[in-house]
C-alpha atoms as a PDB file:
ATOM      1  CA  UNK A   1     -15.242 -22.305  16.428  1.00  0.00           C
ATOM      2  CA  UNK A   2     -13.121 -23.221  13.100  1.00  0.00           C
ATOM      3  CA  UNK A   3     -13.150 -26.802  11.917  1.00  0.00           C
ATOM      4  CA  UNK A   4     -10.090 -28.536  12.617  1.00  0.00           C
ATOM      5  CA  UNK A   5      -7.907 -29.070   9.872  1.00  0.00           C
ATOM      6  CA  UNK A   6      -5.368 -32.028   9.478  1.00  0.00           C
ATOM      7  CA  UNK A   7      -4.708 -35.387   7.929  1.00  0.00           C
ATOM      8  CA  UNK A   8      -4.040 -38.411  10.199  1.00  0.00           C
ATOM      9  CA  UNK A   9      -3.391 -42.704   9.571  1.00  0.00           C
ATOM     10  CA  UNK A  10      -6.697 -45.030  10.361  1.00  0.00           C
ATOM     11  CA  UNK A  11      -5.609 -48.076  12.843  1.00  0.00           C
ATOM     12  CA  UNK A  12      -7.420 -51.143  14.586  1.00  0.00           C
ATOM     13  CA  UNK A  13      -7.415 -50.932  17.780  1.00  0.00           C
ATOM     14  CA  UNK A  14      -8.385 -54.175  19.808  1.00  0.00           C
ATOM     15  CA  UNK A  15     -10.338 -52.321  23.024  1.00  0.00           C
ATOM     16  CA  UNK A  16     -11.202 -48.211  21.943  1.00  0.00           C
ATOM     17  CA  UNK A  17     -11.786 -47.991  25.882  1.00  0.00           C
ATOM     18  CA  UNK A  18      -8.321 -49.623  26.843  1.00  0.00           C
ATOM     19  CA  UNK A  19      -5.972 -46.514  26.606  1.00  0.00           C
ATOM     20  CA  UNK A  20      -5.547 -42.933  25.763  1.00  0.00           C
ATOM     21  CA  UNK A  21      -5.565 -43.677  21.957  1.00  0.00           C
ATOM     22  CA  UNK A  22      -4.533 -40.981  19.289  1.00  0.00           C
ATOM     23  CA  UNK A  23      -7.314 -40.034  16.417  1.00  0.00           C
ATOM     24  CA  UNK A  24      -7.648 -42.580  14.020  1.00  0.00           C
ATOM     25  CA  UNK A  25      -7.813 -45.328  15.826  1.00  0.00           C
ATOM     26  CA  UNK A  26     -10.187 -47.183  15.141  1.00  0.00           C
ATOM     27  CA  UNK A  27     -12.946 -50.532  15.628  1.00  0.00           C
ATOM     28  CA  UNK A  28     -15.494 -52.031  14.165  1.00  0.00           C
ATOM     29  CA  UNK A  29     -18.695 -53.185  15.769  1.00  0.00           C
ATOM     30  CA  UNK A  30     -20.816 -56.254  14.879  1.00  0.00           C
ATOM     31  CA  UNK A  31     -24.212 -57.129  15.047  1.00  0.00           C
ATOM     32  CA  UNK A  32     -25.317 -61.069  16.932  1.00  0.00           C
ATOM     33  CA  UNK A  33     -25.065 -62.101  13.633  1.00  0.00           C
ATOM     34  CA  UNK A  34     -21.047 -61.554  13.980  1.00  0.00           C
ATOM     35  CA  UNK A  35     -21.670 -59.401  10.741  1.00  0.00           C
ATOM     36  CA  UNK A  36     -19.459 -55.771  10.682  1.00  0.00           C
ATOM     37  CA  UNK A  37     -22.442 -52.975  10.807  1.00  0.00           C
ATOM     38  CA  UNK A  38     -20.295 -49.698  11.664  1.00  0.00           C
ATOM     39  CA  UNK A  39     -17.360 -48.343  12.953  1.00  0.00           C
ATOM     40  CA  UNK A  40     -16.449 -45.977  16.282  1.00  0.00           C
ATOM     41  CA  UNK A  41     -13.175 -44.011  15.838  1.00  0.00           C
ATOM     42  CA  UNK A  42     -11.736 -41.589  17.528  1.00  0.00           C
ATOM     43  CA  UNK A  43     -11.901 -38.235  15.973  1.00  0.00           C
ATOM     44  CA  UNK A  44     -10.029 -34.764  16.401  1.00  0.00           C
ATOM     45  CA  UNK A  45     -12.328 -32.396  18.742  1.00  0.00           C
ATOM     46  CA  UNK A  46     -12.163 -28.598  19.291  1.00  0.00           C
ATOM     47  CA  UNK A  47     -12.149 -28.727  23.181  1.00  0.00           C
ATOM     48  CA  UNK A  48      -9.912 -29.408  26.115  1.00  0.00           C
ATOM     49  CA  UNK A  49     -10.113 -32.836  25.367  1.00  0.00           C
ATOM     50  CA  UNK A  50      -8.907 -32.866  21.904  1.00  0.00           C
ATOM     51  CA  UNK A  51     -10.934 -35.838  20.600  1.00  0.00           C
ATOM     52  CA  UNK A  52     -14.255 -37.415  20.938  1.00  0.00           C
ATOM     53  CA  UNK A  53     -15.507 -41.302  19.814  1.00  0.00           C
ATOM     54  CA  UNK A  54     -17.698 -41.181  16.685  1.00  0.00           C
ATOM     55  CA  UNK A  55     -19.687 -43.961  15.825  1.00  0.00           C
ATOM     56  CA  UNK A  56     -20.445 -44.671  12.527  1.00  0.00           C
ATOM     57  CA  UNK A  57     -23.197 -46.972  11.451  1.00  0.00           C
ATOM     58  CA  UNK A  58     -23.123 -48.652   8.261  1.00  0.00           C
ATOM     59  CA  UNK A  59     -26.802 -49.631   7.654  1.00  0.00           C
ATOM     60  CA  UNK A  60     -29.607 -47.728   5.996  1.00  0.00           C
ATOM     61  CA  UNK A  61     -31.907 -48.262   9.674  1.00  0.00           C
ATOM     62  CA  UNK A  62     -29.640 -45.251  10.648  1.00  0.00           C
ATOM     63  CA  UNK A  63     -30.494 -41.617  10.168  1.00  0.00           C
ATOM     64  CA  UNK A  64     -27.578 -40.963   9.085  1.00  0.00           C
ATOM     65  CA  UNK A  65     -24.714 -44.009   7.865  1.00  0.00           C
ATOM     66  CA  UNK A  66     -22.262 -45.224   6.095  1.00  0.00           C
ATOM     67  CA  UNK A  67     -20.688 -47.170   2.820  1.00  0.00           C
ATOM     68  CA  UNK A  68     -18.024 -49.354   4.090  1.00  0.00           C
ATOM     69  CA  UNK A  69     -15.944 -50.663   1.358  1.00  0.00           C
ATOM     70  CA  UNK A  70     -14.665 -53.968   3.209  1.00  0.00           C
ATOM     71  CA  UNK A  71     -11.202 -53.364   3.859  1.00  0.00           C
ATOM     72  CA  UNK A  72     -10.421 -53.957   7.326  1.00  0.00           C
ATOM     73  CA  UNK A  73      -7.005 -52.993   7.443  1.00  0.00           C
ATOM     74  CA  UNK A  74      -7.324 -49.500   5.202  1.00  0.00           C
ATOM     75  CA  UNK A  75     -11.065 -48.599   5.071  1.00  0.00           C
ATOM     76  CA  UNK A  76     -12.611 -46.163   3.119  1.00  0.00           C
ATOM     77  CA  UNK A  77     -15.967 -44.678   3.975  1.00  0.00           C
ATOM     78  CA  UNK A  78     -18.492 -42.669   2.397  1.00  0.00           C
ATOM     79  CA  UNK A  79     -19.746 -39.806   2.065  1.00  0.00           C
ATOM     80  CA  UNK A  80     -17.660 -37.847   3.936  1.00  0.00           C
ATOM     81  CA  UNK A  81     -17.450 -37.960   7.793  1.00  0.00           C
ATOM     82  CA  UNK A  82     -18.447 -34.848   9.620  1.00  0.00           C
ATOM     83  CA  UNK A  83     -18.478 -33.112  13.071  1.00  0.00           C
ATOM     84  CA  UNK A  84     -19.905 -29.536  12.527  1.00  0.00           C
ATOM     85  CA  UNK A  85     -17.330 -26.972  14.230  1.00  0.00           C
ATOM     86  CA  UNK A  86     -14.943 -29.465  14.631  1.00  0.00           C
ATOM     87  CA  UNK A  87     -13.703 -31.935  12.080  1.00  0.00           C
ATOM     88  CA  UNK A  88     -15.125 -32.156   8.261  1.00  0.00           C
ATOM     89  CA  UNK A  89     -12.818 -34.671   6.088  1.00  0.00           C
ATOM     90  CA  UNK A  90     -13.241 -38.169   4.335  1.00  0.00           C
ATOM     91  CA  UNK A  91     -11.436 -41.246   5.525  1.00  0.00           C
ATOM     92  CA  UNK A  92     -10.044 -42.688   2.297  1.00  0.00           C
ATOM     93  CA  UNK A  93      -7.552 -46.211   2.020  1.00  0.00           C
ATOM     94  CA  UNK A  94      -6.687 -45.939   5.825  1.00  0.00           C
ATOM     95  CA  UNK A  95      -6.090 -42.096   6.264  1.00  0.00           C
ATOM     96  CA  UNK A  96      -8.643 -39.529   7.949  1.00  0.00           C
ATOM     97  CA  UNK A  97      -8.351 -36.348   5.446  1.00  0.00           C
ATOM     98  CA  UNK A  98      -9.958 -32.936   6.132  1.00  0.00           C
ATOM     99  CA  UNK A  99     -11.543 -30.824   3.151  1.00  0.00           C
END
């Protein structure tokens, strides 16, 4: 199955599980604390779906997470975000790229 390839805008979304949302959208998730520890988006998906929820976790108690740079309303993560045989890309300044 080839990776998906494509470019799409990052946006907040209030409720990920209100809605049929588009990939790219986007929310973060907080800890008790009210402190921002990851993000779930929703992500393009090689199925009869078309997209899945990815969660990404931005703390090193994670196998695998995150750098968040603190912009909420264009965020840029790293390394690069990646669903083997489906979608392989970096989400830099608000936009979702593939490589």
């Amino acid at each position: 199955m080839a990776e998906i390839k494509t470019s799409f805008p990052a946006f907040y979304v209030d409720d990920l599980l209100d809605g049929d949302h588009p990939p790219g959208a986007f929310k973060f998730y907080a800890n008790e604390a009210g402190e921002i520890i990851g993000m779930n988006a929703v992500m393009p998906f090689n199925n009869e779906q078309g997209k899945q929820l990815a969660t990404f976790p931005f703390t090193a108690k994670h196998k695998h997470h995150w750098q968040w740079d603190g912009n909420r309303e264009k965020p840029t993560l790293s390394p690069s975000l990646h669903l083997p045989g489906h979608w392989h890309g970096y989400l830099r300044g608000g936009e979702f790229k593939s490589v």
